[in-house]
C-alpha atoms as a PDB file:
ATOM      1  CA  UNK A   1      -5.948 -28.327 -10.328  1.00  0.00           C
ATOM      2  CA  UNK A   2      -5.042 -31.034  -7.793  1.00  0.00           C
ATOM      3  CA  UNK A   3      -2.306 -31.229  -5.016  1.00  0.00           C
ATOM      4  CA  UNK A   4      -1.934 -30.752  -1.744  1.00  0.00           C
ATOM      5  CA  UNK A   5      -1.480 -28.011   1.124  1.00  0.00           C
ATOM      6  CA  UNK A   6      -0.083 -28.750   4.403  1.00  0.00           C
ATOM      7  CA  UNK A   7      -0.959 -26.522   7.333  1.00  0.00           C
ATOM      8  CA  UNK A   8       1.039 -26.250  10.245  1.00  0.00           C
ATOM      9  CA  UNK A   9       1.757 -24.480  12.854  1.00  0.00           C
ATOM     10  CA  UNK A  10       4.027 -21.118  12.456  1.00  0.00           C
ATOM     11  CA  UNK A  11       7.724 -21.946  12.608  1.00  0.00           C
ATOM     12  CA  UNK A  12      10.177 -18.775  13.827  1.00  0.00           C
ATOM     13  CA  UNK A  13      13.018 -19.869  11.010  1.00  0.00           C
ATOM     14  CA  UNK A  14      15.467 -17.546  12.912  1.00  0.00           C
ATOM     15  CA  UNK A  15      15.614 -20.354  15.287  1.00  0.00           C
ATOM     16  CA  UNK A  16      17.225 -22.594  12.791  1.00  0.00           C
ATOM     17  CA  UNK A  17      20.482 -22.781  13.583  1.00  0.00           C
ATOM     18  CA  UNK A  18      22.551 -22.018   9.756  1.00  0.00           C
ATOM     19  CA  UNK A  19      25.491 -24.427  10.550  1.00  0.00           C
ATOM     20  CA  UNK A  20      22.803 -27.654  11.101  1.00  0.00           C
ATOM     21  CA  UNK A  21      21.287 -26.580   8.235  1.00  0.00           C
ATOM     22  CA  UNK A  22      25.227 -26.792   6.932  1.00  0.00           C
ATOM     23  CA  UNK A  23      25.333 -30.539   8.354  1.00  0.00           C
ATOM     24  CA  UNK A  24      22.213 -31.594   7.048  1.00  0.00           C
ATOM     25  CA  UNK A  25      22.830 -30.457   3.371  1.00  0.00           C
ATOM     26  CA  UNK A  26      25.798 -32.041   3.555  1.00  0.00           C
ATOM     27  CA  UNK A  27      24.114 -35.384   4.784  1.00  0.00           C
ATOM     28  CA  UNK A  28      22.092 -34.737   1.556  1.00  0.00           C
ATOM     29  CA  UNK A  29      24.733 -34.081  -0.333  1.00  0.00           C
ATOM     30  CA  UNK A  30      26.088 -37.540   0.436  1.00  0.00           C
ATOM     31  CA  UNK A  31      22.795 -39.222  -0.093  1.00  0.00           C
ATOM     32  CA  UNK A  32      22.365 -42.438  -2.875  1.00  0.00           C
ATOM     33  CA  UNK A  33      19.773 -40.732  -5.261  1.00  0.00           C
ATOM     34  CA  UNK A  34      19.143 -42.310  -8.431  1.00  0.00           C
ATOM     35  CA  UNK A  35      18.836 -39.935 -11.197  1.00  0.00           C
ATOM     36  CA  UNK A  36      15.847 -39.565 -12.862  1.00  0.00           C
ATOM     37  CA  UNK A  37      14.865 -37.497 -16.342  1.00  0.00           C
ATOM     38  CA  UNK A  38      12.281 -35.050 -14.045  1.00  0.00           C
ATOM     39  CA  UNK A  39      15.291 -34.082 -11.326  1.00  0.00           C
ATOM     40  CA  UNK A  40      16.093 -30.223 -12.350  1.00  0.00           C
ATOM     41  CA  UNK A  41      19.569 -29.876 -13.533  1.00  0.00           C
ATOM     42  CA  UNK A  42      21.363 -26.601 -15.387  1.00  0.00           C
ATOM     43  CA  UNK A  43      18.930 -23.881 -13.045  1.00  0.00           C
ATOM     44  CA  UNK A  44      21.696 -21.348 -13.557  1.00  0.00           C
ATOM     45  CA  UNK A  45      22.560 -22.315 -16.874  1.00  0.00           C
ATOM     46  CA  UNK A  46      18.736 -21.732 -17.925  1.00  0.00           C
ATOM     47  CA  UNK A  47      18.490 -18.619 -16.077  1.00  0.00           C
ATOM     48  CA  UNK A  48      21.821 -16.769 -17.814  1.00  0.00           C
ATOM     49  CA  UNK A  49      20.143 -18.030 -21.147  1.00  0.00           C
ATOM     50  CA  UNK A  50      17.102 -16.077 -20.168  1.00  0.00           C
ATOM     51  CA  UNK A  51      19.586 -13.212 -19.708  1.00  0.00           C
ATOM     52  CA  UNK A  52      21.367 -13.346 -22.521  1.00  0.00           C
ATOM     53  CA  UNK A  53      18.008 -13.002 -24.630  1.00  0.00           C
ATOM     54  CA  UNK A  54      16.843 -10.354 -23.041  1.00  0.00           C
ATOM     55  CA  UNK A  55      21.014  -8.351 -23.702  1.00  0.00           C
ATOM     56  CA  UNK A  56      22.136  -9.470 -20.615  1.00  0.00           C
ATOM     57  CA  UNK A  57      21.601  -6.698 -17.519  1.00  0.00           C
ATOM     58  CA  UNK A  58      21.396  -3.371 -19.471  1.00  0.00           C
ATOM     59  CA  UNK A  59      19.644  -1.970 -16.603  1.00  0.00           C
ATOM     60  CA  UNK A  60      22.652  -2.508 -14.096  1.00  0.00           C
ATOM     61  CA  UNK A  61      24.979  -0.423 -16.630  1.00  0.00           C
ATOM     62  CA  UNK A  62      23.360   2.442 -15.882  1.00  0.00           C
ATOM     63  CA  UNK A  63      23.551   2.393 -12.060  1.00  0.00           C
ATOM     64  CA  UNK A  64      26.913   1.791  -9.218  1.00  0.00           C
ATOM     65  CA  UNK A  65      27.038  -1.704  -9.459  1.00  0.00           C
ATOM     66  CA  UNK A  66      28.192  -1.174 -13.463  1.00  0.00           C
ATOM     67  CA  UNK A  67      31.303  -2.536 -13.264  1.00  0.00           C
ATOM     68  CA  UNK A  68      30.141  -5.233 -11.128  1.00  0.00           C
ATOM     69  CA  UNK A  69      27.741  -6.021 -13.400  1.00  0.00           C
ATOM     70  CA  UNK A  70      29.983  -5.930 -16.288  1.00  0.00           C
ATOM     71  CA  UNK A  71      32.681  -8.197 -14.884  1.00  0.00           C
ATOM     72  CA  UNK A  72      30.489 -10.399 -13.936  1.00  0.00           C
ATOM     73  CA  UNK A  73      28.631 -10.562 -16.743  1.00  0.00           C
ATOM     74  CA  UNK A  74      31.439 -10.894 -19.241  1.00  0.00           C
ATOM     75  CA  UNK A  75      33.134 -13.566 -17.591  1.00  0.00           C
ATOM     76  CA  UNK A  76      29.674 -15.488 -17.035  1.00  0.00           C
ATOM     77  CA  UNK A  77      30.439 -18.601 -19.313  1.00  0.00           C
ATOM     78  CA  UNK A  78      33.354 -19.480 -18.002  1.00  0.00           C
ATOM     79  CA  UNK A  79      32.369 -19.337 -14.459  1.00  0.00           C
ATOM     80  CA  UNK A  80      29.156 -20.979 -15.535  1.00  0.00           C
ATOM     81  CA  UNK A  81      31.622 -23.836 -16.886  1.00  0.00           C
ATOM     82  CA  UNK A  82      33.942 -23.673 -13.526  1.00  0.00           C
ATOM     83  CA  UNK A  83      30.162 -24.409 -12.147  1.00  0.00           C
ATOM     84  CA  UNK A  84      28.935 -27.260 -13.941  1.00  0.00           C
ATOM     85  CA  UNK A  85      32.699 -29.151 -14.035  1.00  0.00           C
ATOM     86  CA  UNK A  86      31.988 -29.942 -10.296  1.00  0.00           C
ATOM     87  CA  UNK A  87      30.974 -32.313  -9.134  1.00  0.00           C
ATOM     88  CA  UNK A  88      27.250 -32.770  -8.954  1.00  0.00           C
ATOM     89  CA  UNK A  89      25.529 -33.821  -5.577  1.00  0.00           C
ATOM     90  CA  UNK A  90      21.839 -34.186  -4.736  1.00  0.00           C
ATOM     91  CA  UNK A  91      20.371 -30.397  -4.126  1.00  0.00           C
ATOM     92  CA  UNK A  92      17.109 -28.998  -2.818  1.00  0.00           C
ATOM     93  CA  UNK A  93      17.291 -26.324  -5.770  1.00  0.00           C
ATOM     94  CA  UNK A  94      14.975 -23.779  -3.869  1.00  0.00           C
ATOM     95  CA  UNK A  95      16.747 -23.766  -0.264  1.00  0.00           C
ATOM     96  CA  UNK A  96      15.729 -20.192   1.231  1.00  0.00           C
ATOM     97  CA  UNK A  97      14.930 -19.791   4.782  1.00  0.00           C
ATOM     98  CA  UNK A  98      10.979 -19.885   4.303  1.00  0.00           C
ATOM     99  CA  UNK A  99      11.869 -23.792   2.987  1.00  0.00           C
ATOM    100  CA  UNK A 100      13.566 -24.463   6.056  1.00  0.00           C
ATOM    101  CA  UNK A 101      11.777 -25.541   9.486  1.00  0.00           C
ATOM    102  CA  UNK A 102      12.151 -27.071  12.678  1.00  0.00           C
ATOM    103  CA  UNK A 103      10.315 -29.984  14.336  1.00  0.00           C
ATOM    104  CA  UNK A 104      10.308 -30.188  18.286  1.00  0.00           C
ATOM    105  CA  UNK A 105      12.280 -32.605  18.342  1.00  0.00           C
ATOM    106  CA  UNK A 106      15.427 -30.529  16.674  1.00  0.00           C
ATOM    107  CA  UNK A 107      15.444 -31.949  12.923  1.00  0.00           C
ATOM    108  CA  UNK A 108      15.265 -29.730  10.529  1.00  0.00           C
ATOM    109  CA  UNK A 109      12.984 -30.585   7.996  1.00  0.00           C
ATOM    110  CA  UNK A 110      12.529 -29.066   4.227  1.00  0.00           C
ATOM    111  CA  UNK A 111       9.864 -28.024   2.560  1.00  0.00           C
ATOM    112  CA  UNK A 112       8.755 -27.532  -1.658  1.00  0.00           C
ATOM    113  CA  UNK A 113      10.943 -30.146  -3.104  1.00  0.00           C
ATOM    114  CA  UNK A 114       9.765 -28.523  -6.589  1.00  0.00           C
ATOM    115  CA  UNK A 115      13.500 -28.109  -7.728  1.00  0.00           C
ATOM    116  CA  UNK A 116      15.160 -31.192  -6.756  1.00  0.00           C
ATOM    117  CA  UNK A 117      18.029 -32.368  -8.921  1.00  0.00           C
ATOM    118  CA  UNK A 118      21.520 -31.857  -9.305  1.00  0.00           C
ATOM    119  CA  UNK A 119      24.231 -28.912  -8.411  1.00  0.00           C
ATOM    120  CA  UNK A 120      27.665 -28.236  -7.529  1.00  0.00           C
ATOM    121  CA  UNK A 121      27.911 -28.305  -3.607  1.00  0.00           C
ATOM    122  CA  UNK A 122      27.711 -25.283  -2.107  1.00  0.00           C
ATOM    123  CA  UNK A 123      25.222 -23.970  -4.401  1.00  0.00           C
ATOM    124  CA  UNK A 124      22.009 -24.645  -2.187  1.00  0.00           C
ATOM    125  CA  UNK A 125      24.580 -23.495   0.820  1.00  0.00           C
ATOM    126  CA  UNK A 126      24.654 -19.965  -0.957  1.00  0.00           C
ATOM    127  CA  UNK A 127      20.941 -19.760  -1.696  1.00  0.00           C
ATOM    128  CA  UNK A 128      20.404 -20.367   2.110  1.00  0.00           C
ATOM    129  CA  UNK A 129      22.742 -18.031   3.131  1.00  0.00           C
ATOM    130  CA  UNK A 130      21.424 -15.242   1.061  1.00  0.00           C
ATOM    131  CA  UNK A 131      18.045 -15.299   2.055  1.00  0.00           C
ATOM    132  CA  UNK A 132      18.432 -16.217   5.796  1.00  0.00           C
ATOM    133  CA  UNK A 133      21.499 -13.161   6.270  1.00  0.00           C
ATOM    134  CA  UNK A 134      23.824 -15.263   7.796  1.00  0.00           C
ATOM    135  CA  UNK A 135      27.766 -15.565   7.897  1.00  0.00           C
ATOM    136  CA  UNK A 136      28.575 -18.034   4.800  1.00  0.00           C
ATOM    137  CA  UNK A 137      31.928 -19.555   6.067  1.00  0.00           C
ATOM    138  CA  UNK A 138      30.535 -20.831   8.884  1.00  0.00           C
ATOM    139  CA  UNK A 139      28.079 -23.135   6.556  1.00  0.00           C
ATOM    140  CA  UNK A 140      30.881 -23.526   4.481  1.00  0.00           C
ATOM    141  CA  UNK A 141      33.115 -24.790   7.283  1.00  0.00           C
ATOM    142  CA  UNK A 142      30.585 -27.235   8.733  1.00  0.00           C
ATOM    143  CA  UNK A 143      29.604 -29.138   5.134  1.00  0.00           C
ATOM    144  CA  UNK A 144      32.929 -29.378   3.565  1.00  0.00           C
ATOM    145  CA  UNK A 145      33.701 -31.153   7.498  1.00  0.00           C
ATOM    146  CA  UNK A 146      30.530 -33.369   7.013  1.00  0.00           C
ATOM    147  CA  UNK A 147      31.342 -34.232   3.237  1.00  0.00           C
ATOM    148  CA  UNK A 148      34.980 -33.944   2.572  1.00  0.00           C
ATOM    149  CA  UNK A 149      34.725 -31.800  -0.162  1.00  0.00           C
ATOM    150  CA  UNK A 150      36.834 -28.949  -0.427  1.00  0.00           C
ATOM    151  CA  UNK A 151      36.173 -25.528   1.716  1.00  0.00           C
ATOM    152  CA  UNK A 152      37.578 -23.796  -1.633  1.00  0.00           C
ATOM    153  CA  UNK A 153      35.123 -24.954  -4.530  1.00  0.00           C
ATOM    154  CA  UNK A 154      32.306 -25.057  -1.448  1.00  0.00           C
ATOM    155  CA  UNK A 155      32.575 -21.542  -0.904  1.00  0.00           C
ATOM    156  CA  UNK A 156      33.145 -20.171  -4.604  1.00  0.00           C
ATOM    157  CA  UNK A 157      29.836 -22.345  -5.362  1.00  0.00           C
ATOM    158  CA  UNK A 158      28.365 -20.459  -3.003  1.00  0.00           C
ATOM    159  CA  UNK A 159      29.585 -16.923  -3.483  1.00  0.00           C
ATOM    160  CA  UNK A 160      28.885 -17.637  -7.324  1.00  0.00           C
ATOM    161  CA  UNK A 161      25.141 -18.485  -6.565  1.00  0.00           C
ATOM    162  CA  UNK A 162      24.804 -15.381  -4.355  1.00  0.00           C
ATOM    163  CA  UNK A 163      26.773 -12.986  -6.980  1.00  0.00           C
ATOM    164  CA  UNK A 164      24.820 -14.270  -9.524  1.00  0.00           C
ATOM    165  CA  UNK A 165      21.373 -14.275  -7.470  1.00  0.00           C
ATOM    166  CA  UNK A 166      21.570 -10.607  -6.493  1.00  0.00           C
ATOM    167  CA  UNK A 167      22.129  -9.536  -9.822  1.00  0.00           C
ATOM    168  CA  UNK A 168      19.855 -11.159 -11.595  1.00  0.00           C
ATOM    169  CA  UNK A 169      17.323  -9.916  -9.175  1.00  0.00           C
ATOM    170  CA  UNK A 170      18.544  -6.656  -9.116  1.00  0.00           C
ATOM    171  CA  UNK A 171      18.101  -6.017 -13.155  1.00  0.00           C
ATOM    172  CA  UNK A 172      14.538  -7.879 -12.731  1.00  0.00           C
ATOM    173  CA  UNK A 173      13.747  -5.684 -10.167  1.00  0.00           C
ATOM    174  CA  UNK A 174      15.139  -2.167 -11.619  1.00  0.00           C
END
């Protein structure tokens, strides 16, 4: 009931070059946002909860990812923890390729804000990454240039979103 849709025309996102999209975020990143109560914060946190009361990934025990799965899975609250003792930067929340266009004039612009709020950097870098199929360092390279942070936490934020994406969706999906 209510809102709004906003037709355009089609964007080919394989156009979008990943290591702007790198620059931008990290523009973001650096943004002056005032926190408010509605800005999404803990995503992952929420989603291992959801996990945990469902036993965790019982499905992925019984396939070749197993151990995968396992280490992963038994070492989640302390990478969770590694994750959340960041520092916390502005983040679209939602930042796969189909949230990503171009204008004609070469800015990117980003769509479905729905999940704005807080995360360690290179979390939105990872979800990009995953989704669009490109090389990760690359991103990684370009935003920890643009916002000083370090390549090293920028890039296990990212991996960790992507580890943690694909097996999440793996057990929902099995």
């Amino acid at each position: 009931e209510g809102g709004y849709t906003l037709w355009s025309s089609a964007h080919d996102r394989s156009l979008v070059d990943s290591v702007r999209v790198a620059h931008a975020l990290a523009g973001f990143a650096g943004s002056e946002v005032d926190r408010a109560p509605w800005h999404a914060a803990g995503c992952l946190r929420s989603k291992l909860v959801q996990a945990e009361a469902h036993d965790g990934w019982p499905t992925l025990a019984r396939t070749t990812v197993a151990d995968l799965a396992d280490a992963f899975w038994s070492r989640r609250r302390s990478l969770l923890k590694r994750l959340e003792s960041a520092p916390q930067v502005p983040a679209h929340g939602d930042l796969v390729q189909a949230n990503v266009l171009t204008v004609h004039d070469g800015r990117i612009v980003v769509i479905d804000w729905g999940s704005f709020g807080w995360a360690a950097p290179g979390e939105d870098l990872g979800l990009y990454a995953l989704s669009a199929g490109c090389p990760l360092e690359p991103m990684v390279w370009e935003y920890t240039e643009t916002s000083g942070h370090s390549y090293d936490e920028v890039l296990w934020a990212a991996r960790f979103v992507i580890s943690f994406t694909v097996l999440a969706r793996a057990e929902w999906v099995l």
